[in-house]
Protein backbone atom coordinates (compact mmCIF):
# COMPACT_ATOMS: atom_id res chain seq x y z
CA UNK A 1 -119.67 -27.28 -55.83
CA UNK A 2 -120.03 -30.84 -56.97
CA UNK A 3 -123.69 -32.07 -56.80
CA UNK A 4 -125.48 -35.40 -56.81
CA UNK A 5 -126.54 -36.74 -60.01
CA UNK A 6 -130.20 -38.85 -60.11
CA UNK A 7 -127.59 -42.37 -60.56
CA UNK A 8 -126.27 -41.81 -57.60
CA UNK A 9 -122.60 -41.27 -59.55
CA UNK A 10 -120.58 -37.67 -58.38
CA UNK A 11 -119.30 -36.28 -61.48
CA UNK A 12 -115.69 -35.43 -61.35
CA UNK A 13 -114.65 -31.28 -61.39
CA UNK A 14 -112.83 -30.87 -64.64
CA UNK A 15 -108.97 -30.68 -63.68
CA UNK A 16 -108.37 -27.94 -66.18
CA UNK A 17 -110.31 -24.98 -65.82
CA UNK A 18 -110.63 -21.36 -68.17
CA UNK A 19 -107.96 -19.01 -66.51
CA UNK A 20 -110.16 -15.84 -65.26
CA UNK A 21 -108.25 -12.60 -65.05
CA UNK A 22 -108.05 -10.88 -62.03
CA UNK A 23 -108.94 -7.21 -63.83
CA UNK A 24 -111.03 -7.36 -66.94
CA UNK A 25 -112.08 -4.88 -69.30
CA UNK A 26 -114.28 -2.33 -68.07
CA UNK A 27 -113.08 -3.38 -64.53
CA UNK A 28 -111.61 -0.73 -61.77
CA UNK A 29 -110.65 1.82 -65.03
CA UNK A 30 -108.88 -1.63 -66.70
CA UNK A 31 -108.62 -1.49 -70.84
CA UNK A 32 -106.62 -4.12 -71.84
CA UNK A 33 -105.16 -2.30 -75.65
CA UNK A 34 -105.26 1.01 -73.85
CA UNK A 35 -102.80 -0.11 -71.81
CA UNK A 36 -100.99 -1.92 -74.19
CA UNK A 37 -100.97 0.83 -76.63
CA UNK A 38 -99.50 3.03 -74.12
CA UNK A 39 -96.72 0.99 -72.79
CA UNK A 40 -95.33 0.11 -76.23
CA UNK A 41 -95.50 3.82 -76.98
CA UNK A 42 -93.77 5.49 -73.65
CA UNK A 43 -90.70 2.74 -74.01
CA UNK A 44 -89.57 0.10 -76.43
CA UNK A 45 -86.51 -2.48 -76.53
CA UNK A 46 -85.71 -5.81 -74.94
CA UNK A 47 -87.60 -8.45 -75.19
CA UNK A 48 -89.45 -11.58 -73.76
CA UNK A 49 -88.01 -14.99 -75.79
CA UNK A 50 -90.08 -18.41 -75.53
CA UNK A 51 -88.27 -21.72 -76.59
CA UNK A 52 -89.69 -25.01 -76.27
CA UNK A 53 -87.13 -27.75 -75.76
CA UNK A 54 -88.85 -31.08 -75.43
CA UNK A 55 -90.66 -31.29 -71.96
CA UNK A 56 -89.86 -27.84 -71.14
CA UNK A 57 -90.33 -24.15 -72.36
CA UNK A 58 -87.71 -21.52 -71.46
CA UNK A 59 -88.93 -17.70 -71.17
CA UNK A 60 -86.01 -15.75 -71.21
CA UNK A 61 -86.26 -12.02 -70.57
CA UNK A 62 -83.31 -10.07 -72.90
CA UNK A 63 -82.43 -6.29 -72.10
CA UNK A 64 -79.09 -7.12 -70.91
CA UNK A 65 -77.93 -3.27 -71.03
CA UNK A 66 -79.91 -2.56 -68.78
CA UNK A 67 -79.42 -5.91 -66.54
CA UNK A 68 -82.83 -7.01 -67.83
CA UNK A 69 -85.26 -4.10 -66.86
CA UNK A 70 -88.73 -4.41 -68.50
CA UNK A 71 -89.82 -2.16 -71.19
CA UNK A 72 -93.14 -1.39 -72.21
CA UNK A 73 -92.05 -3.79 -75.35
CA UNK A 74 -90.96 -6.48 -72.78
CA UNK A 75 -94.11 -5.73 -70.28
CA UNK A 76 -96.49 -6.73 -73.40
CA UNK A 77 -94.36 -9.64 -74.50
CA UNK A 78 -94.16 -11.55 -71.91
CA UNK A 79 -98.05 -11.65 -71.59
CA UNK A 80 -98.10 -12.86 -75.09
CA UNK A 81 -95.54 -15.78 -73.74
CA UNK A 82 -97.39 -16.20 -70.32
CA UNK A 83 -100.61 -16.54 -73.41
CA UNK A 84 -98.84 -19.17 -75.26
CA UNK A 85 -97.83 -21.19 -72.39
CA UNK A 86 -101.44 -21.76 -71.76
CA UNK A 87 -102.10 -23.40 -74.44
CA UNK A 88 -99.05 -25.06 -74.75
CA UNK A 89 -99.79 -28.81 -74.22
CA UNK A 90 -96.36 -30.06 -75.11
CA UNK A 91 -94.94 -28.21 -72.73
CA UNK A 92 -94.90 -29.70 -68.62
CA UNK A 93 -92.52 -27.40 -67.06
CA UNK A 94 -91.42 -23.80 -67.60
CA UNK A 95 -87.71 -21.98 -66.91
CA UNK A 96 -87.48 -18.03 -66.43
CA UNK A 97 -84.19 -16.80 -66.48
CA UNK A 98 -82.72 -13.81 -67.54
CA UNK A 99 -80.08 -13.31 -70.21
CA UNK A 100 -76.24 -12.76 -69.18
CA UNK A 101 -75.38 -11.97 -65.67
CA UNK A 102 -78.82 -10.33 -64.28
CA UNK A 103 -82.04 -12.37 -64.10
CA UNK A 104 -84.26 -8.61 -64.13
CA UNK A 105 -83.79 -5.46 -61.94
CA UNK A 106 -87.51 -5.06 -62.38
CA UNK A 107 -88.84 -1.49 -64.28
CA UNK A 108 -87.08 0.36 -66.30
CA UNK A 109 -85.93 2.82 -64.66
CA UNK A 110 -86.98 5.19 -68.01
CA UNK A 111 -90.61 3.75 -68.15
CA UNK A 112 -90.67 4.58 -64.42
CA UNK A 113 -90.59 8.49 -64.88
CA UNK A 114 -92.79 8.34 -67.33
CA UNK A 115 -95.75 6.37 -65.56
CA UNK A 116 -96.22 9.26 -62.58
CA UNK A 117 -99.84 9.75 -62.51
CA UNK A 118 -101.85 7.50 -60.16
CA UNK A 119 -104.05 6.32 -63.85
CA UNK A 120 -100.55 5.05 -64.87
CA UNK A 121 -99.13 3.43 -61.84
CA UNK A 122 -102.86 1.34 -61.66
CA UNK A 123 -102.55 0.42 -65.16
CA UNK A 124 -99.17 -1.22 -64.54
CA UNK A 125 -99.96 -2.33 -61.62
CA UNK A 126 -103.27 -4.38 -62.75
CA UNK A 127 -101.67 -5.34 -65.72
CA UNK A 128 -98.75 -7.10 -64.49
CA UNK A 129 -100.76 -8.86 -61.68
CA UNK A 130 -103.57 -10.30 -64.46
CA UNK A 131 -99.54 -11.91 -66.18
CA UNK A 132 -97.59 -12.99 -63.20
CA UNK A 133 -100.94 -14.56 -61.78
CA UNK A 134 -101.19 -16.58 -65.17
CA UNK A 135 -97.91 -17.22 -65.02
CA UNK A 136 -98.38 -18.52 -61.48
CA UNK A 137 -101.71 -20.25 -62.41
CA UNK A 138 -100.11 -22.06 -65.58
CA UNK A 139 -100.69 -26.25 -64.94
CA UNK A 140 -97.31 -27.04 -65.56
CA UNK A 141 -94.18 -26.44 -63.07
CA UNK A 142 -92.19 -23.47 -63.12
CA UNK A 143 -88.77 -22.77 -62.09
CA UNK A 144 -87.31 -19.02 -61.75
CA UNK A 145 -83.61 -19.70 -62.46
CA UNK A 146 -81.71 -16.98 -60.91
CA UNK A 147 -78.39 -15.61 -62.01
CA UNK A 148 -77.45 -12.32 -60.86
CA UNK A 149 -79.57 -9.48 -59.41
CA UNK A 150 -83.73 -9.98 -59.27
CA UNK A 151 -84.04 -6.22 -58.17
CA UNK A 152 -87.64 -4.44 -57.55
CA UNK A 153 -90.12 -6.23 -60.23
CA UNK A 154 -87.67 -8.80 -60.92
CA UNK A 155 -88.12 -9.95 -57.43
CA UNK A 156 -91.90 -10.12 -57.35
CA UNK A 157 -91.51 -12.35 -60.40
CA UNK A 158 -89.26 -14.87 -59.28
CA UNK A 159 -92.22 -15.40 -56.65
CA UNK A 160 -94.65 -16.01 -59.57
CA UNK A 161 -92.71 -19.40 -59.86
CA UNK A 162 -93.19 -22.64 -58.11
CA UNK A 163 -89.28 -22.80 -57.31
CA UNK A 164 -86.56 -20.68 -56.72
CA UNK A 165 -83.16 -22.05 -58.13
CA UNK A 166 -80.48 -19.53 -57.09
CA UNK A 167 -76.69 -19.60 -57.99
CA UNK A 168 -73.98 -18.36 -56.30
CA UNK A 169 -73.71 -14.91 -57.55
CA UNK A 170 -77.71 -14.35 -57.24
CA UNK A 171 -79.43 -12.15 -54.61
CA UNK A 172 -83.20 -10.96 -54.36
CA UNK A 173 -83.86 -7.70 -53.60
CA UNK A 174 -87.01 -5.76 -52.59
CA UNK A 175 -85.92 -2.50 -53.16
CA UNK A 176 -89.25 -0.82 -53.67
CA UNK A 177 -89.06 1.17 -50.66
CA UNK A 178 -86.10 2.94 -51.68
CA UNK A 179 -88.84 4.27 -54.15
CA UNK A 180 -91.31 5.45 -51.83
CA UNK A 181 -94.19 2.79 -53.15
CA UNK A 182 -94.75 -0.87 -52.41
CA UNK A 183 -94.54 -4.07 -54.44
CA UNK A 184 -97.58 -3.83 -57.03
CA UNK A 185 -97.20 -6.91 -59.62
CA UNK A 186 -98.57 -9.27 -56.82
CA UNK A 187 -95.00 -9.88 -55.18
CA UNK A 188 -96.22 -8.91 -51.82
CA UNK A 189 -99.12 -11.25 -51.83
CA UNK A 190 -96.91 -14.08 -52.89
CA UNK A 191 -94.14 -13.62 -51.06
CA UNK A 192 -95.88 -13.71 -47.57
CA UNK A 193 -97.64 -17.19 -49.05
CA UNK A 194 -94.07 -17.99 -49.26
CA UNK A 195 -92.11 -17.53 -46.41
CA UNK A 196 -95.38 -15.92 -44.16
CA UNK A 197 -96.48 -12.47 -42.99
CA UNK A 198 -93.33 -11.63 -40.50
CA UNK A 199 -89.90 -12.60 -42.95
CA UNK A 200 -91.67 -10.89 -45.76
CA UNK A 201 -92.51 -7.88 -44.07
CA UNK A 202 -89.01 -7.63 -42.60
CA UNK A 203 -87.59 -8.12 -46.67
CA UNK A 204 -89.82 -5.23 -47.62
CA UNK A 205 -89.29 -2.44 -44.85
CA UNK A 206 -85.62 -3.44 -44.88
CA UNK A 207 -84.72 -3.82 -48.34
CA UNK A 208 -82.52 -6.66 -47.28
CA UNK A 209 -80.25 -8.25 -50.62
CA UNK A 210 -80.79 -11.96 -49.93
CA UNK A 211 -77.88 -14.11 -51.26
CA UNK A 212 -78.47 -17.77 -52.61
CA UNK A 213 -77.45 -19.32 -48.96
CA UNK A 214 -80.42 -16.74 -46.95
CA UNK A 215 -83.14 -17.20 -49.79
CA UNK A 216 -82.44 -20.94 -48.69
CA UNK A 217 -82.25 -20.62 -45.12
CA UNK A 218 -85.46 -18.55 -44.95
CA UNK A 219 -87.27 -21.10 -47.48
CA UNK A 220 -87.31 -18.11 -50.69
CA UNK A 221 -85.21 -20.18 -52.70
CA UNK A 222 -85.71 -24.14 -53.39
CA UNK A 223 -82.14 -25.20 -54.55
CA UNK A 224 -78.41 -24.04 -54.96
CA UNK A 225 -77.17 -24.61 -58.39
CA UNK A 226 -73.97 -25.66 -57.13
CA UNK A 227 -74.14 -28.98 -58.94
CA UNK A 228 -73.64 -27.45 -62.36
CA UNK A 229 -72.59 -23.87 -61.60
CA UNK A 230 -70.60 -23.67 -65.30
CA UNK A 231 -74.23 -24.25 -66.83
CA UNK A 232 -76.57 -21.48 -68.17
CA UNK A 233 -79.17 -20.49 -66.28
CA UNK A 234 -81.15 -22.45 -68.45
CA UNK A 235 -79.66 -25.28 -69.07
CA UNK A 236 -79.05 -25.92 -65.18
CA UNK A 237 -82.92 -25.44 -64.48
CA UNK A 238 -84.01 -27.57 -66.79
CA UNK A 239 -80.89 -30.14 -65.38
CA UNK A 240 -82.21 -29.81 -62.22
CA UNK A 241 -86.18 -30.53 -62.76
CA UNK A 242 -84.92 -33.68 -65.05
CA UNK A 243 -83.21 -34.52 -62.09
CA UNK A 244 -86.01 -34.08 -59.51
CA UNK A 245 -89.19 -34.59 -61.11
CA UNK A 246 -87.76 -36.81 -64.29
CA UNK A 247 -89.58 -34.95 -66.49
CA UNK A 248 -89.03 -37.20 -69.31
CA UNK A 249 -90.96 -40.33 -66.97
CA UNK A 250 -94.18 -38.68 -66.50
CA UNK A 251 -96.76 -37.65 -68.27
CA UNK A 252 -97.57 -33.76 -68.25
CA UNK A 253 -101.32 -34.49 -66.89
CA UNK A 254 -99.78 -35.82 -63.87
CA UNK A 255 -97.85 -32.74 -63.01
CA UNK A 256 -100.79 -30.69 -63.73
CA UNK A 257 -102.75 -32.79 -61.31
CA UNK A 258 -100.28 -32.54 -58.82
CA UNK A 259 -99.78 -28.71 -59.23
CA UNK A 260 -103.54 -28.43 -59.18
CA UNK A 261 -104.10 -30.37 -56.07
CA UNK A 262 -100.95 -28.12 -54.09
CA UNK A 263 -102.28 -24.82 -55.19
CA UNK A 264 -104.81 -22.29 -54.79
CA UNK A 265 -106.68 -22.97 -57.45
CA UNK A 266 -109.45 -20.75 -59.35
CA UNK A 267 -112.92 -21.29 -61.17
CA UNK A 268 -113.96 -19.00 -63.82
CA UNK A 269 -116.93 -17.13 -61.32
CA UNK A 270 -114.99 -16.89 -58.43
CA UNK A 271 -114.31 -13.11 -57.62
CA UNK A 272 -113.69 -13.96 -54.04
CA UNK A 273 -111.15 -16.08 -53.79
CA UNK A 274 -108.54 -15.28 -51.25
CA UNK A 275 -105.83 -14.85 -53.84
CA UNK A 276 -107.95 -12.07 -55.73
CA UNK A 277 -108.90 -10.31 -53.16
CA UNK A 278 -105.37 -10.13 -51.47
CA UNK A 279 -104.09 -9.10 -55.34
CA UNK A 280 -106.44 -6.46 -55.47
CA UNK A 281 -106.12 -5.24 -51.33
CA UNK A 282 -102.50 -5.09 -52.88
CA UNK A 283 -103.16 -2.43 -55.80
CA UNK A 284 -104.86 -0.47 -53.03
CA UNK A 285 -102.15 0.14 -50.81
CA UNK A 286 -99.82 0.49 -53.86
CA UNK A 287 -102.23 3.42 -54.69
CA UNK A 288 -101.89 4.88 -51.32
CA UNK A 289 -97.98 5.70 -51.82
CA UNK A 290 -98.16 6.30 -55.42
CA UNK A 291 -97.05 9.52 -56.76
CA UNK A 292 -96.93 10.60 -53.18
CA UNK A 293 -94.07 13.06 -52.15
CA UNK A 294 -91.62 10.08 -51.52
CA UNK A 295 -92.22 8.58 -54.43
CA UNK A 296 -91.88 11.63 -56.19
CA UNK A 297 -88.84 12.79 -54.66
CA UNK A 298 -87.11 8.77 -55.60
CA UNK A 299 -88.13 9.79 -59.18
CA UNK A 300 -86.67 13.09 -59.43
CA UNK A 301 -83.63 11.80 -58.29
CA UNK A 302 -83.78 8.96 -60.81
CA UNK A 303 -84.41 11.95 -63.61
CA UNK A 304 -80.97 14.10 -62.29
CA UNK A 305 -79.27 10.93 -62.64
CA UNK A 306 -80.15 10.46 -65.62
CA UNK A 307 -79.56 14.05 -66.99
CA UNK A 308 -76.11 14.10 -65.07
């Protein structure tokens, strides 16, 4: 709250304030290295790439194998990126893309037969809603540039953005139902601020594959990248915010103003705020369904496959 001062003058809330994580240490079982420690352990490759090019940063998430699935390696990186990016004042706009013809198709599938217990499916669960919500947070615009499948995870991160900017062979998927649990990384929460309660509860029960032209019509994605569809994902992103916001014309303060304005923002002693509160109702249902007999029964399949 702003108050008074004896000269009569209102002093101005500081546009820039300290990012507060949603879990901290010590908080609902969280331990930041713990968890670390343990993801990097159960499952390595891939990786999280950060380029700054000018104006812009590109994060670029590389497991292309495995059409981008995170690894514990990749599930730590990119929080060291999404760290970076924060204190990144050159930077006034951000790209996520994936490498080759997937943007991500969310866990790897690997990791996810390994995190079974309830302990484990909180501890990714908290962890990669304290990232994406930095990520979403950041004062700087962000574009998820989206070749190819954003399966599971992948699609609760391409909500973390600003924008959407879709190409033609792109879809978002929701598939978490096929594995007996609910979004967990905050893509639930998001994705109802998105396109409200009643089209994202109809993505999640039905597991609907949205192409580039639906995500549009529904208001999911921003932009078609038919305009430079021989591009990289990259490169066409940042083409496209050059050509919408001129990035190069105006001065990074401004777009953190504006961002900050738009948004739901967050002071550093504010434990109620609607977005925490819906991030953290979300971990609770996600720990209803949770190494449940549906979930358990997704994963044994996934562990036949994989011995087949």
């Amino acid at each position: 709250m702003l108050c008074r001062q004896a000269h009569g003058r209102i002093p101005v809330a500081p546009l820039s304030r300290k990012y507060h994580w949603v879990y901290k240490d010590g908080e609902s079982g969280y331990d930041n290295k713990r968890m670390e420690e343990k993801f990097i352990r159960l499952s390595k490759g891939g990786s999280v790439d950060l380029d700054t090019r000018g104006d812009a940063s590109v994060v670029t998430i590389r497991n292309p194998t495995k059409r981008n699935a995170f690894t514990g390696t990749m599930i730590v990186a990119l929080r060291e990126v999404v760290n970076k990016l924060r204190h990144c004042e050159r930077s006034k706009a951000v790209v996520l893309c994936g490498e080759g013809s997937a943007f991500c198709s969310g866990l790897d599938l690997g990791l996810a037969t390994k995190l079974g217990s309830l302990e484990d499916g909180m501890d990714m669960c908290m962890y990669m809603q304290n990232t994406l919500t930095a990520f979403q947070l950041l004062p700087k615009i962000t574009v998820a540039a989206v070749r190819g499948p954003a399966l599971g995870g992948g699609a609760e991160i391409v909500t973390a953005a600003d924008f959407r900017l879709m190409w033609p062979d792109s879809k978002i998927q929701f598939v978490q139902k096929n594995m007996g649990i609910t979004p967990g990384w905050g893509g639930a929460s998001r994705l109802r601020q998105i396109i409200g309660r009643r089209k994202a509860m109809h993505l999640l029960a039905s597991s609907e594959a949205l192409d580039c032209k639906s995500a549009l019509l529904i208001g999911l994605a921003d932009a078609l990248a038919s305009d430079f569809p021989d591009l990289s994902a990259a490169h066409g992103a940042l083409e496209w915010m050059e050509n919408s916001f001129h990035l190069s014309d105006t001065d990074g303060t401004v777009f953190a103003a504006i961002k900050a304005s738009t948004s739901i923002s967050k002071t550093s002693d504010d434990d109620d705020h609607p977005l925490y509160l819906n991030l953290r109702r979300e971990k609770d249902v996600l720990a209803s369904v949770w190494g449940k007999p549906p979930n358990q029964k997704a994963l044994d399949n996934v562990r036949l496959k994989q011995n087949s």
